[in-house]
C-alpha atoms as a PDB file:
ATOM      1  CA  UNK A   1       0.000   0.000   0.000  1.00  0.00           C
ATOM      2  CA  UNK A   2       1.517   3.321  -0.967  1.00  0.00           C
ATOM      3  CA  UNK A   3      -0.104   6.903  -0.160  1.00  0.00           C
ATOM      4  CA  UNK A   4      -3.617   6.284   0.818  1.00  0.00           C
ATOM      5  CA  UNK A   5      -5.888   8.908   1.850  1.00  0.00           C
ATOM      6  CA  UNK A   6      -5.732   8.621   5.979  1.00  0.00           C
ATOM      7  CA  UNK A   7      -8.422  10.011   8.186  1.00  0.00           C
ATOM      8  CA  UNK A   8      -6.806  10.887  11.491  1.00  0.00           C
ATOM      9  CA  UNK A   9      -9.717  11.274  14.189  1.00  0.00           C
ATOM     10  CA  UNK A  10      -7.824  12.867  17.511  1.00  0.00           C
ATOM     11  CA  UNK A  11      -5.104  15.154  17.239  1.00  0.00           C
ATOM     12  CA  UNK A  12      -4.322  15.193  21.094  1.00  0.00           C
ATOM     13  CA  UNK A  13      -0.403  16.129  22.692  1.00  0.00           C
ATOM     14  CA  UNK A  14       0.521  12.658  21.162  1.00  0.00           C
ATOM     15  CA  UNK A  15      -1.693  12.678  17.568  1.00  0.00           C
ATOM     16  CA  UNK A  16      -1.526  16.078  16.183  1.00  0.00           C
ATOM     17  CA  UNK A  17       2.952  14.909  16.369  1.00  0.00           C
ATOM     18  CA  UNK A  18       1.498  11.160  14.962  1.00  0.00           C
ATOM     19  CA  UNK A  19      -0.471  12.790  11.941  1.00  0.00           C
ATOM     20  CA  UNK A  20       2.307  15.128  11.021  1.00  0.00           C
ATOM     21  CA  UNK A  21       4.120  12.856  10.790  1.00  0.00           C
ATOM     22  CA  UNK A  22       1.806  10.807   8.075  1.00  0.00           C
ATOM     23  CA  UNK A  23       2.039  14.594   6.460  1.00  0.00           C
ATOM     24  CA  UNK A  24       5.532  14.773   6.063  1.00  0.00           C
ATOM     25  CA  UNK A  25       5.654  11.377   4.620  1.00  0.00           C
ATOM     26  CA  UNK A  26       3.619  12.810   1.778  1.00  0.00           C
ATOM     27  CA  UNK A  27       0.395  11.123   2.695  1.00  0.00           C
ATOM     28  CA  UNK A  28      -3.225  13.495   2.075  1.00  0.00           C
ATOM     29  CA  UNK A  29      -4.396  13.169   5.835  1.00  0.00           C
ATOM     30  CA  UNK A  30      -7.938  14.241   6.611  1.00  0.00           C
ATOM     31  CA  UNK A  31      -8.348  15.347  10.565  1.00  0.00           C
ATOM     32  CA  UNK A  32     -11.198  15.802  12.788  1.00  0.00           C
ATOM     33  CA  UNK A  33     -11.182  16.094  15.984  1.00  0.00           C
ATOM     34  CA  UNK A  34     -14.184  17.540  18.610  1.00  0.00           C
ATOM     35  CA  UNK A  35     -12.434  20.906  19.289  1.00  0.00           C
ATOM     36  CA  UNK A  36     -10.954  22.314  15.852  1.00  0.00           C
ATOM     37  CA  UNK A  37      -8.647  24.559  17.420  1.00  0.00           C
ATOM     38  CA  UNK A  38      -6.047  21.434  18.560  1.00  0.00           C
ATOM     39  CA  UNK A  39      -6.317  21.080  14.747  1.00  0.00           C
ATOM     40  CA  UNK A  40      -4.799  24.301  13.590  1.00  0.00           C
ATOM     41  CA  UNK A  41      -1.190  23.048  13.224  1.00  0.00           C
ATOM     42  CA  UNK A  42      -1.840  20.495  11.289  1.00  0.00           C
ATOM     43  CA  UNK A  43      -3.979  22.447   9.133  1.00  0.00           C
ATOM     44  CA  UNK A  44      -1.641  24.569   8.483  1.00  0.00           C
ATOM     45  CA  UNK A  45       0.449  21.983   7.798  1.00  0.00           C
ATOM     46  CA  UNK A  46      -1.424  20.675   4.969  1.00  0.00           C
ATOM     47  CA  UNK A  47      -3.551  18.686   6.367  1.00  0.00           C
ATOM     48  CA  UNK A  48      -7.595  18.784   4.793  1.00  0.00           C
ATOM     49  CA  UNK A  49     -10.642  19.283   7.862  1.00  0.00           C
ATOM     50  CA  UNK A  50     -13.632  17.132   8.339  1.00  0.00           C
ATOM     51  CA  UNK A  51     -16.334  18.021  10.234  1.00  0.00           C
ATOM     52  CA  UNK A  52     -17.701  14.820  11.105  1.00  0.00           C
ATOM     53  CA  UNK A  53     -16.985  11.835  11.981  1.00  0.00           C
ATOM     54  CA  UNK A  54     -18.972  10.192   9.077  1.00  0.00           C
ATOM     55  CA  UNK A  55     -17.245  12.597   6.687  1.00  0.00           C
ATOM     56  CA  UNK A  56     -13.641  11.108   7.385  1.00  0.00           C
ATOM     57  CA  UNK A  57     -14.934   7.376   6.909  1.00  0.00           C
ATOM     58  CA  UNK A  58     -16.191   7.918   3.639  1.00  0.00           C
ATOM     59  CA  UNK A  59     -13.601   9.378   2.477  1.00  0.00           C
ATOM     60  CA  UNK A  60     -10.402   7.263   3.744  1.00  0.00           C
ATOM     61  CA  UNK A  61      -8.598   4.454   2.725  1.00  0.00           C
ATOM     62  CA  UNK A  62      -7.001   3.854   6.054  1.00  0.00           C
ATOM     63  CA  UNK A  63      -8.628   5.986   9.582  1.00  0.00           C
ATOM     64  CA  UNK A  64      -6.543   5.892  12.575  1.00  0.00           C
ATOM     65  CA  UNK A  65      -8.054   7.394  15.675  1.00  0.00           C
ATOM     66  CA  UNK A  66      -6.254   8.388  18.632  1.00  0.00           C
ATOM     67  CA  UNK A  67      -9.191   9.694  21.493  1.00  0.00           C
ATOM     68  CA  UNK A  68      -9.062   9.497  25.257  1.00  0.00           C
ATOM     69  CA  UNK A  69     -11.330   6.772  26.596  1.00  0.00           C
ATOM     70  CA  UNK A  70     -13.189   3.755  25.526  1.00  0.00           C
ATOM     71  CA  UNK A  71     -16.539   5.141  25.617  1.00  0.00           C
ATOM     72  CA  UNK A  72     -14.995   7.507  22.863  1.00  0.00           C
ATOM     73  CA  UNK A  73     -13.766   4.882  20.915  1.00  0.00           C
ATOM     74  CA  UNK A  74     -16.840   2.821  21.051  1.00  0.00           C
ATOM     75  CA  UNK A  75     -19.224   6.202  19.614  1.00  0.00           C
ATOM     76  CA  UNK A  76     -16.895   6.904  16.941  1.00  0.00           C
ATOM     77  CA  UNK A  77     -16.716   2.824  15.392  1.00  0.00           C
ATOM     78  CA  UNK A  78     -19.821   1.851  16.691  1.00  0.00           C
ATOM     79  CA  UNK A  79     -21.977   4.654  16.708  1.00  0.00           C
ATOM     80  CA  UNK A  80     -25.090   5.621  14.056  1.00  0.00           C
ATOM     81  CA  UNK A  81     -22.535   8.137  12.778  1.00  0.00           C
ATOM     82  CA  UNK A  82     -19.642   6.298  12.899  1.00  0.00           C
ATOM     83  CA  UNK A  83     -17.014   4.426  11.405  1.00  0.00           C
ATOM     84  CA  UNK A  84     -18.241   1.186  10.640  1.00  0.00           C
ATOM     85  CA  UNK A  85     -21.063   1.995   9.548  1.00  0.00           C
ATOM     86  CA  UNK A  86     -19.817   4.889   7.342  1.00  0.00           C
ATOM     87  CA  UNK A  87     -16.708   3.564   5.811  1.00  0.00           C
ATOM     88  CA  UNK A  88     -16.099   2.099   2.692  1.00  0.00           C
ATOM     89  CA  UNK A  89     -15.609  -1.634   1.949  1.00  0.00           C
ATOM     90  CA  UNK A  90     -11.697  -2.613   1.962  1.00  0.00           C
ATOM     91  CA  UNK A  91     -11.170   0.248   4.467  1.00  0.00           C
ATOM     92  CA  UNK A  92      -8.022  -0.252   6.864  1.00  0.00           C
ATOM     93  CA  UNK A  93      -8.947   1.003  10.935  1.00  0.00           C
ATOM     94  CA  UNK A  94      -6.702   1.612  13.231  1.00  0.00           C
ATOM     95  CA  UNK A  95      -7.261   2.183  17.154  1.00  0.00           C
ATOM     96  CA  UNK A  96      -4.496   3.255  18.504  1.00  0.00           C
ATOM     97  CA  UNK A  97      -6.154   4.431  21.807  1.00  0.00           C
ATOM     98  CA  UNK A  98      -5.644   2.696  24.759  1.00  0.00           C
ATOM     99  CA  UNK A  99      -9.083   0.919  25.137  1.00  0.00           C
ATOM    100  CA  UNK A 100     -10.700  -2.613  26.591  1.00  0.00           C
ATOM    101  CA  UNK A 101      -9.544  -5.676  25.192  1.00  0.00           C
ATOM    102  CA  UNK A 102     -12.897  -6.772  24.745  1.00  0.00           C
ATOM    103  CA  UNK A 103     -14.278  -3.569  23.206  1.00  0.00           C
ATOM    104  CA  UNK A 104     -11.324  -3.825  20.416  1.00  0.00           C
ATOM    105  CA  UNK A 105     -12.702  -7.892  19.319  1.00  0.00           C
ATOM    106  CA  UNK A 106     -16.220  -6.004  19.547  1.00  0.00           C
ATOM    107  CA  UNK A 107     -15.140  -3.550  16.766  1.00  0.00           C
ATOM    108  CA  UNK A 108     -13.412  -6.155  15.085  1.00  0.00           C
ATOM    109  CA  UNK A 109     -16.195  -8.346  14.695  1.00  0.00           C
ATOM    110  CA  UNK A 110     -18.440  -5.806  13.605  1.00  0.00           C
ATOM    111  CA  UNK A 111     -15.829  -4.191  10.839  1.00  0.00           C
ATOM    112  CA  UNK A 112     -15.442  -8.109   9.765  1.00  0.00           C
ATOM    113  CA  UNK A 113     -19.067  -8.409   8.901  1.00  0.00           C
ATOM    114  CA  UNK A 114     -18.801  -4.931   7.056  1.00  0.00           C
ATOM    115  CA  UNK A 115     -15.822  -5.619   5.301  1.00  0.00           C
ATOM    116  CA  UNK A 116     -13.447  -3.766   7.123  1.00  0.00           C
ATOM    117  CA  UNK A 117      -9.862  -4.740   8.906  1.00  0.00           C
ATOM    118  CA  UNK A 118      -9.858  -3.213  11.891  1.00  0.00           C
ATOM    119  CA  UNK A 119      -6.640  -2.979  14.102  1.00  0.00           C
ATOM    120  CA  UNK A 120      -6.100  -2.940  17.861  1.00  0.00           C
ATOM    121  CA  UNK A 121      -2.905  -0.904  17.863  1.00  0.00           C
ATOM    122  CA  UNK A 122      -2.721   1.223  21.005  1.00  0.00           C
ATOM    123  CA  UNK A 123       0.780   3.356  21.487  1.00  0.00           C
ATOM    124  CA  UNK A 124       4.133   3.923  24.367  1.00  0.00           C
ATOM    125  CA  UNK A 125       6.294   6.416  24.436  1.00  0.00           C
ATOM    126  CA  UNK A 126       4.168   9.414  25.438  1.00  0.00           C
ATOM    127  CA  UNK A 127       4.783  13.206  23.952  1.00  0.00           C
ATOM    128  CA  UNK A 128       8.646  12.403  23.403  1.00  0.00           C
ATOM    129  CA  UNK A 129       8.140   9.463  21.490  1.00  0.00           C
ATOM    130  CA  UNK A 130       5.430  10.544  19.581  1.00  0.00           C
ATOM    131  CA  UNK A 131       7.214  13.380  18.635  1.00  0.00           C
ATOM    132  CA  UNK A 132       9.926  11.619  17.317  1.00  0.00           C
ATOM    133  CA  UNK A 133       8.428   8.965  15.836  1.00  0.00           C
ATOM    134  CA  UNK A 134       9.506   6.049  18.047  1.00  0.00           C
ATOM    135  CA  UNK A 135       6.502   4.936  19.466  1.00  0.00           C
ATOM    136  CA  UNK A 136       6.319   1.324  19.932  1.00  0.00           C
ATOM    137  CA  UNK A 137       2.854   0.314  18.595  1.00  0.00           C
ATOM    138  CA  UNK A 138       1.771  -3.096  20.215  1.00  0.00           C
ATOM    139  CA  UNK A 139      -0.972  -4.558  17.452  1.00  0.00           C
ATOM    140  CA  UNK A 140      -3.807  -7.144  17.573  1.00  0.00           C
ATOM    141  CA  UNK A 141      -5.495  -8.094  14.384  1.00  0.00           C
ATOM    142  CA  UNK A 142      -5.249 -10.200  11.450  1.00  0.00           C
ATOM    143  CA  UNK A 143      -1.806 -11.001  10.159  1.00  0.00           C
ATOM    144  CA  UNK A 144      -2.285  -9.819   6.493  1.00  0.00           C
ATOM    145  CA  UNK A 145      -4.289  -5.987   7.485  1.00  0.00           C
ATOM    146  CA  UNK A 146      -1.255  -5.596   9.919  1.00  0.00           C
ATOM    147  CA  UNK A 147       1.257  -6.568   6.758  1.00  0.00           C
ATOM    148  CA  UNK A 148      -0.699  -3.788   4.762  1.00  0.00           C
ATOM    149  CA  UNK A 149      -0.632  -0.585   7.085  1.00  0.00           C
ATOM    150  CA  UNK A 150       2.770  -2.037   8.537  1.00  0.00           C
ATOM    151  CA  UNK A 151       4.579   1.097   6.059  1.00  0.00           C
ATOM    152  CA  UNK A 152       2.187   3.516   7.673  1.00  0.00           C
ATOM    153  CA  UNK A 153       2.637   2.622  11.262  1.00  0.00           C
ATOM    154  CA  UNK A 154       6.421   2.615  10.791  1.00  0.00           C
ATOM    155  CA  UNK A 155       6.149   6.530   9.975  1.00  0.00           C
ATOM    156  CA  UNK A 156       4.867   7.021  13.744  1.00  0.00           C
ATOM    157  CA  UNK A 157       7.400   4.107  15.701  1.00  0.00           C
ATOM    158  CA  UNK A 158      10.066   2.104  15.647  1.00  0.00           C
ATOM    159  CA  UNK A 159       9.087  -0.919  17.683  1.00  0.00           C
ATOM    160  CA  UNK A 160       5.884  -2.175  16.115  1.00  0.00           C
ATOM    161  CA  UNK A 161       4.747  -5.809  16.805  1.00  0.00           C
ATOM    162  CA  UNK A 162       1.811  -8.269  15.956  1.00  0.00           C
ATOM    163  CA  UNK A 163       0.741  -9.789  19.717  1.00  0.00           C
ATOM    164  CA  UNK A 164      -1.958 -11.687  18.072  1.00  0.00           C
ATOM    165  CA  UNK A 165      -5.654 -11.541  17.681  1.00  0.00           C
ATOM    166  CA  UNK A 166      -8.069  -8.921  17.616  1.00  0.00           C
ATOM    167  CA  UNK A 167      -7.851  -7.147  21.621  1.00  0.00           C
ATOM    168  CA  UNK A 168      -3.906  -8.547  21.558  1.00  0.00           C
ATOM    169  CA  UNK A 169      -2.622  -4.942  21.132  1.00  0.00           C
ATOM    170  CA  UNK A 170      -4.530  -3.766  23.731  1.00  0.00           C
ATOM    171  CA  UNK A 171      -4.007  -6.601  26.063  1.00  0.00           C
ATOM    172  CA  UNK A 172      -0.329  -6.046  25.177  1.00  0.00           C
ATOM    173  CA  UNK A 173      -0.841  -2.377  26.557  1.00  0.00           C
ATOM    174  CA  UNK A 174      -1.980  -3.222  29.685  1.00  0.00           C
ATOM    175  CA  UNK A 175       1.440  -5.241  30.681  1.00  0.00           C
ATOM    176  CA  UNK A 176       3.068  -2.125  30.070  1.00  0.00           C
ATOM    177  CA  UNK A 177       0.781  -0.002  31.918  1.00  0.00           C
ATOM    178  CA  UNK A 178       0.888  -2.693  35.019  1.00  0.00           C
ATOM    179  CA  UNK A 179       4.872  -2.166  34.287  1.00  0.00           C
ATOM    180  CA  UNK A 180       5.141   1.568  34.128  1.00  0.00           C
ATOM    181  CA  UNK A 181       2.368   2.460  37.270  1.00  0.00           C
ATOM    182  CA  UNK A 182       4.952  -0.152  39.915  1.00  0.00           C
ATOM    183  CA  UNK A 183       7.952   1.694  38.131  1.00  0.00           C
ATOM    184  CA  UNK A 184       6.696   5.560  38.321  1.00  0.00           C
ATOM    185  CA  UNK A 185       6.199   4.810  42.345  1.00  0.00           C
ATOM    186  CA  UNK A 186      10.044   3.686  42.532  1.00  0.00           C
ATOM    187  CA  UNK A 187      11.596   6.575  40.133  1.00  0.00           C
ATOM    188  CA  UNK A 188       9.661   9.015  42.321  1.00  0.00           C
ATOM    189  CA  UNK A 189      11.003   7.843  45.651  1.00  0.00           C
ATOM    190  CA  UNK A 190      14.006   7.352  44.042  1.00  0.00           C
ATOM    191  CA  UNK A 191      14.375  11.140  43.675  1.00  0.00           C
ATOM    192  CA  UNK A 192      12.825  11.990  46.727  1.00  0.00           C
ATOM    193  CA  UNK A 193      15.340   9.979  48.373  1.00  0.00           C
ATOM    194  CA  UNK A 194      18.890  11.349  46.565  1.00  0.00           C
ATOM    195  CA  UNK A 195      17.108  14.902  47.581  1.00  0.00           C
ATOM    196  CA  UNK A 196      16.712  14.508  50.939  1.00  0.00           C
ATOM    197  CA  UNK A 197      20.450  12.268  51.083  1.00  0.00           C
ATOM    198  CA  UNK A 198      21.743  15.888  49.774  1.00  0.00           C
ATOM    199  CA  UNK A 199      22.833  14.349  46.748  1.00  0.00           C
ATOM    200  CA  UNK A 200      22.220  16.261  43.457  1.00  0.00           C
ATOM    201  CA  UNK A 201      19.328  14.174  42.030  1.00  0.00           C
ATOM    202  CA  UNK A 202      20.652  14.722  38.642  1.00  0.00           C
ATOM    203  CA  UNK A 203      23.922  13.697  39.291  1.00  0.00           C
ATOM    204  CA  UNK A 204      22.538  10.367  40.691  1.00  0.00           C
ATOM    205  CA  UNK A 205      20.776   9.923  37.747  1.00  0.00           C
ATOM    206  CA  UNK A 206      23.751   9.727  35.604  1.00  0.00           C
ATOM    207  CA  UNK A 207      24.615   6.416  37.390  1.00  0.00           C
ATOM    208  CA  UNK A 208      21.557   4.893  37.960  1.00  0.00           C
ATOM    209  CA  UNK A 209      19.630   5.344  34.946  1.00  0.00           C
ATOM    210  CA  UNK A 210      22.054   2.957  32.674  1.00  0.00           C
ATOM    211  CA  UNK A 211      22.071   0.354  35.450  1.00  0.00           C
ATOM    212  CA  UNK A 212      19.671  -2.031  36.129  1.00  0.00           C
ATOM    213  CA  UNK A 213      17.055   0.363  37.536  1.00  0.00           C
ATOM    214  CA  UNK A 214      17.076   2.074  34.307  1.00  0.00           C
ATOM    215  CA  UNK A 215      13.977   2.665  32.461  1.00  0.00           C
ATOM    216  CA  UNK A 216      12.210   5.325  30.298  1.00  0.00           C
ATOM    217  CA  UNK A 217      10.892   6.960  32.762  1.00  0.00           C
ATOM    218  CA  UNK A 218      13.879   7.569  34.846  1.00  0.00           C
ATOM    219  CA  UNK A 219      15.607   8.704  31.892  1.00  0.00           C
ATOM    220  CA  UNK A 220      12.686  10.792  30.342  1.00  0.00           C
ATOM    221  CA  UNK A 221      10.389  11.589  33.389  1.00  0.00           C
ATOM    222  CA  UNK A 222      12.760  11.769  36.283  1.00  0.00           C
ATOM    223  CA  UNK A 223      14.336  15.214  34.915  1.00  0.00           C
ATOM    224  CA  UNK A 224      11.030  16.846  34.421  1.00  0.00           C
ATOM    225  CA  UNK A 225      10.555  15.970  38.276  1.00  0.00           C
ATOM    226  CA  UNK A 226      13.388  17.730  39.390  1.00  0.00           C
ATOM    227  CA  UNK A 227      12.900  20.569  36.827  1.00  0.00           C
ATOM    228  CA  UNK A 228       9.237  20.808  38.381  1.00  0.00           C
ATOM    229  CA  UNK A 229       8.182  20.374  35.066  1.00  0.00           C
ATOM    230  CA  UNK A 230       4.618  18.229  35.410  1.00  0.00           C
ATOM    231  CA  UNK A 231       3.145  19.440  31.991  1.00  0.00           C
ATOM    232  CA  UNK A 232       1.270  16.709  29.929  1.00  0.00           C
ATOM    233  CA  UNK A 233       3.438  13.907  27.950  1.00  0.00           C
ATOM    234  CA  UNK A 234       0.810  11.482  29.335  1.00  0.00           C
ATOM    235  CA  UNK A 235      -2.715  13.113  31.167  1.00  0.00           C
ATOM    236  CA  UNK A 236      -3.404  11.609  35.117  1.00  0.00           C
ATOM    237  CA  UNK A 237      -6.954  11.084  33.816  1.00  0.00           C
ATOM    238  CA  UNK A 238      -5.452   8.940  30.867  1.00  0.00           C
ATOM    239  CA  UNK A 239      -3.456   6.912  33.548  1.00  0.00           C
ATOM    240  CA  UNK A 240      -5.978   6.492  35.961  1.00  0.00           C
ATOM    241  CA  UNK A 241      -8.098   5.084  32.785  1.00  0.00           C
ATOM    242  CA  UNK A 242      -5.969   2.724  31.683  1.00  0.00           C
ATOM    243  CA  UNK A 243      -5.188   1.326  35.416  1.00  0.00           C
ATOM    244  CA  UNK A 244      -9.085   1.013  35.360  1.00  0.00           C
ATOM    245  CA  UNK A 245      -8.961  -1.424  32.217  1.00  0.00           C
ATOM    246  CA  UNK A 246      -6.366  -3.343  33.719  1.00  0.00           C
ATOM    247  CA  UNK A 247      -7.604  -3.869  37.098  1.00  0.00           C
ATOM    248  CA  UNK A 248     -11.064  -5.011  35.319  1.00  0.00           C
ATOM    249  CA  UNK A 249      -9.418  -7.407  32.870  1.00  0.00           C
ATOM    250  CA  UNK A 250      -6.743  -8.621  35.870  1.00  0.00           C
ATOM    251  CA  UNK A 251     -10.010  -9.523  37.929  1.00  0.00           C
ATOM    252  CA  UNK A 252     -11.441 -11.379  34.792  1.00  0.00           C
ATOM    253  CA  UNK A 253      -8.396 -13.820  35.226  1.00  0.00           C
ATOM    254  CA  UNK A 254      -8.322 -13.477  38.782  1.00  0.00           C
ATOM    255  CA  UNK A 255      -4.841 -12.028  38.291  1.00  0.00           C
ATOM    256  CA  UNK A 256      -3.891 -10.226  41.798  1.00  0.00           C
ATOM    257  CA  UNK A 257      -1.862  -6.840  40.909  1.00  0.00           C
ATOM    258  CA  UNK A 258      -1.067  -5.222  44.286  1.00  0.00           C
ATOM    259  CA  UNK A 259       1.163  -2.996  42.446  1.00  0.00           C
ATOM    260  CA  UNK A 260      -1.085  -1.857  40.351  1.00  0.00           C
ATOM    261  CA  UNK A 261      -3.919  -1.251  42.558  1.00  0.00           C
ATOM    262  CA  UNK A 262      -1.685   0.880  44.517  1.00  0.00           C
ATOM    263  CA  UNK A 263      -0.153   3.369  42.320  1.00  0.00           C
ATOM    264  CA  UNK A 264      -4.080   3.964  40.987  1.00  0.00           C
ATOM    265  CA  UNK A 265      -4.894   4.810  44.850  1.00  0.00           C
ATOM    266  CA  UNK A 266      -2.102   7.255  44.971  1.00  0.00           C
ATOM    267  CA  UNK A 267      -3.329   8.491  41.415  1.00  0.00           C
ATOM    268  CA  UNK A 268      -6.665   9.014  42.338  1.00  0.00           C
ATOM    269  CA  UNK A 269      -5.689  11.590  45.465  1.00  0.00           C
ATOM    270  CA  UNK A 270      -4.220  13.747  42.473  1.00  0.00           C
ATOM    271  CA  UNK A 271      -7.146  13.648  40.565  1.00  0.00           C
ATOM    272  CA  UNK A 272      -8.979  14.667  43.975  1.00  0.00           C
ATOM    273  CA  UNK A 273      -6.674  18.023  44.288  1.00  0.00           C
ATOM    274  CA  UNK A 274      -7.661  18.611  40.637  1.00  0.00           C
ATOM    275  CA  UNK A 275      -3.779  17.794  39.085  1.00  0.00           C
ATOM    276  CA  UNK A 276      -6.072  14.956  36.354  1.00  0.00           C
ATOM    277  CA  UNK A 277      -4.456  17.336  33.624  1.00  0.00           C
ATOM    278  CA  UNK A 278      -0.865  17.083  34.570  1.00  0.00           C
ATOM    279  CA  UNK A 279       1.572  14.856  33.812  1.00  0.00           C
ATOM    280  CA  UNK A 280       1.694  11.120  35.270  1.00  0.00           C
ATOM    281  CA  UNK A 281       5.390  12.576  36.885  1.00  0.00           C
ATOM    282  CA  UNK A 282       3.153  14.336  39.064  1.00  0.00           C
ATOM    283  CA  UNK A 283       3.509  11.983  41.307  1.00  0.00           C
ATOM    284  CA  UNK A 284       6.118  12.972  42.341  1.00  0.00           C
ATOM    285  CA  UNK A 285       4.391  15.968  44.103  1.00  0.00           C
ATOM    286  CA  UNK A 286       1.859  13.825  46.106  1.00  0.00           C
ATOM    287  CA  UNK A 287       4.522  11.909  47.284  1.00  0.00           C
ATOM    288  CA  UNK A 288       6.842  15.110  48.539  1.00  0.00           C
ATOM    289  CA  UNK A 289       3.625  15.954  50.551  1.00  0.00           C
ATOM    290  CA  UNK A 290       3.112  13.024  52.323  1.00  0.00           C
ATOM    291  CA  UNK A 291       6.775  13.484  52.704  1.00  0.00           C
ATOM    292  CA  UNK A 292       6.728  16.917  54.807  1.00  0.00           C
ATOM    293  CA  UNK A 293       3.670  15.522  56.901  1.00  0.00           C
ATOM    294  CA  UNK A 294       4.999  11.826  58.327  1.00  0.00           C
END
């Protein structure tokens, strides 16, 4: 497949980079997204404006969508309005949203009775990796759709895999959810700790993040901590979503995730102080408090 037209639906902190990038590449890339004002880059950029939903189905080869939560994700696929019942036969879907497992195999089904291939293909790598196109794109589907939007996934990441079926991808995101909410609770005590040793936190950083406590967010989050940086890469409200989805699905295999369970407590208190729209390095924050008041 070479240069289809590609609806993008959701141009977010992490889409509006994703799409450009599908711009650059020399791809026509029509956009909607609710507020059109998060659109005006790309527009700019070259990129054509929908105003519905509907619109961008009929008129794509391939529609990715990128949105915030699965009731989202379920409107715009399975909704009067929406995607499958809007787009054309042969059309290529992508999710790339971080959804339910079981909501992906219901859009699945329901594109493979339209005659539609519909993709599971949720995203890592927050604003950074987005940005630079090195996203790694965990995929559930059938083997030969995957094998046809393969050259257009590989202009937004680097690491892009086939887990399986149809709700693979999304399964697939969960584990690294479950992996990063254990981790972000370590990198920010971590810090915490050098600070109140007297150490210069980024100084310990230098030898701890290529040992084996590295990981991407000690390398990519940590500084923004000690900059006091807690803008958006990745949205609180996202997080606490996703920890939702994998709680639920965990308890569907009776799968016991203490880990889990605890960094979405500690996530939830932000989202009480109204810090949902920060960054998931906020943490860090809620943790210095409870710091100052032992």
């Amino acid at each position: 497949m070479t240069k289809e037209k590609i609806g993008f639906i959701g141009t977010g902190v992490m889409g509006q980079s994703m799409a450009g990038h599908l711009i650059d590449a020399g791809y026509e890339v029509l956009v909607y997204t609710r507020t059109k004002t998060r659109a005006q880059a790309l527009l700019e950029k070259g990129a054509n404006w929908k105003e519905t939903v509907q619109e961008v189905a009929e008129q794509s080869d391939v529609i990715i969508t990128m949105v915030g939560y699965p009731h989202d994700v379920k409107e715009i696929y399975l909704g009067k309005d929406g995607i499958i019942h809007n787009a054309n036969k042969g059309c290529y879907t992508i999710d790339m949203t971080t959804s339910s497992p079981i909501l992906a195999r219901e859009i699945y089904q329901a594109a493979k009775e339209k005659h539609i291939h519909a993709l599971d293909a949720p995203v890592s790598g927050g604003d950074i990796g987005a940005q630079k196109a090195t996203l790694a794109i965990m995929v559930g589907g059938d083997s030969e759709a995957f094998s046809a939007v393969t050259p257009i996934l590989e202009k937004m990441g680097t690491n892009i895999v086939l887990q399986g079926s149809a709700g693979a991808g999304q399964h697939t995101k969960m584990c690294n959810q479950i992996a990063i909410a254990s981790n972000m609770m370590g990198v920010c005590e971590a810090i915490l700790y050098a600070e109140k040793a007297g150490l210069d936190p980024n100084t310990v950083l230098k030898s701890i993040e290529t040992g084996a406590a590295g990981s991407w967010s000690l390398s990519n989050l940590a500084p923004r901590m000690i900059k006091g940086d807690f803008e958006p890469g990745f949205y609180i409200k996202h997080f606490i979503k996703d920890m939702k989805i994998a709680i639920e699905s965990a308890e569907e295999m009776e799968l016991y995730t203490p880990g889990l369970k605890l960094a979405k407590s500690l996530y939830e208190q932000l989202e009480k102080q109204g810090d949902d729209n920060k960054g998931t390095q906020a943490l860090y924050t809620l943790l210095k408090q409870h710091a100052l008041t032992v």
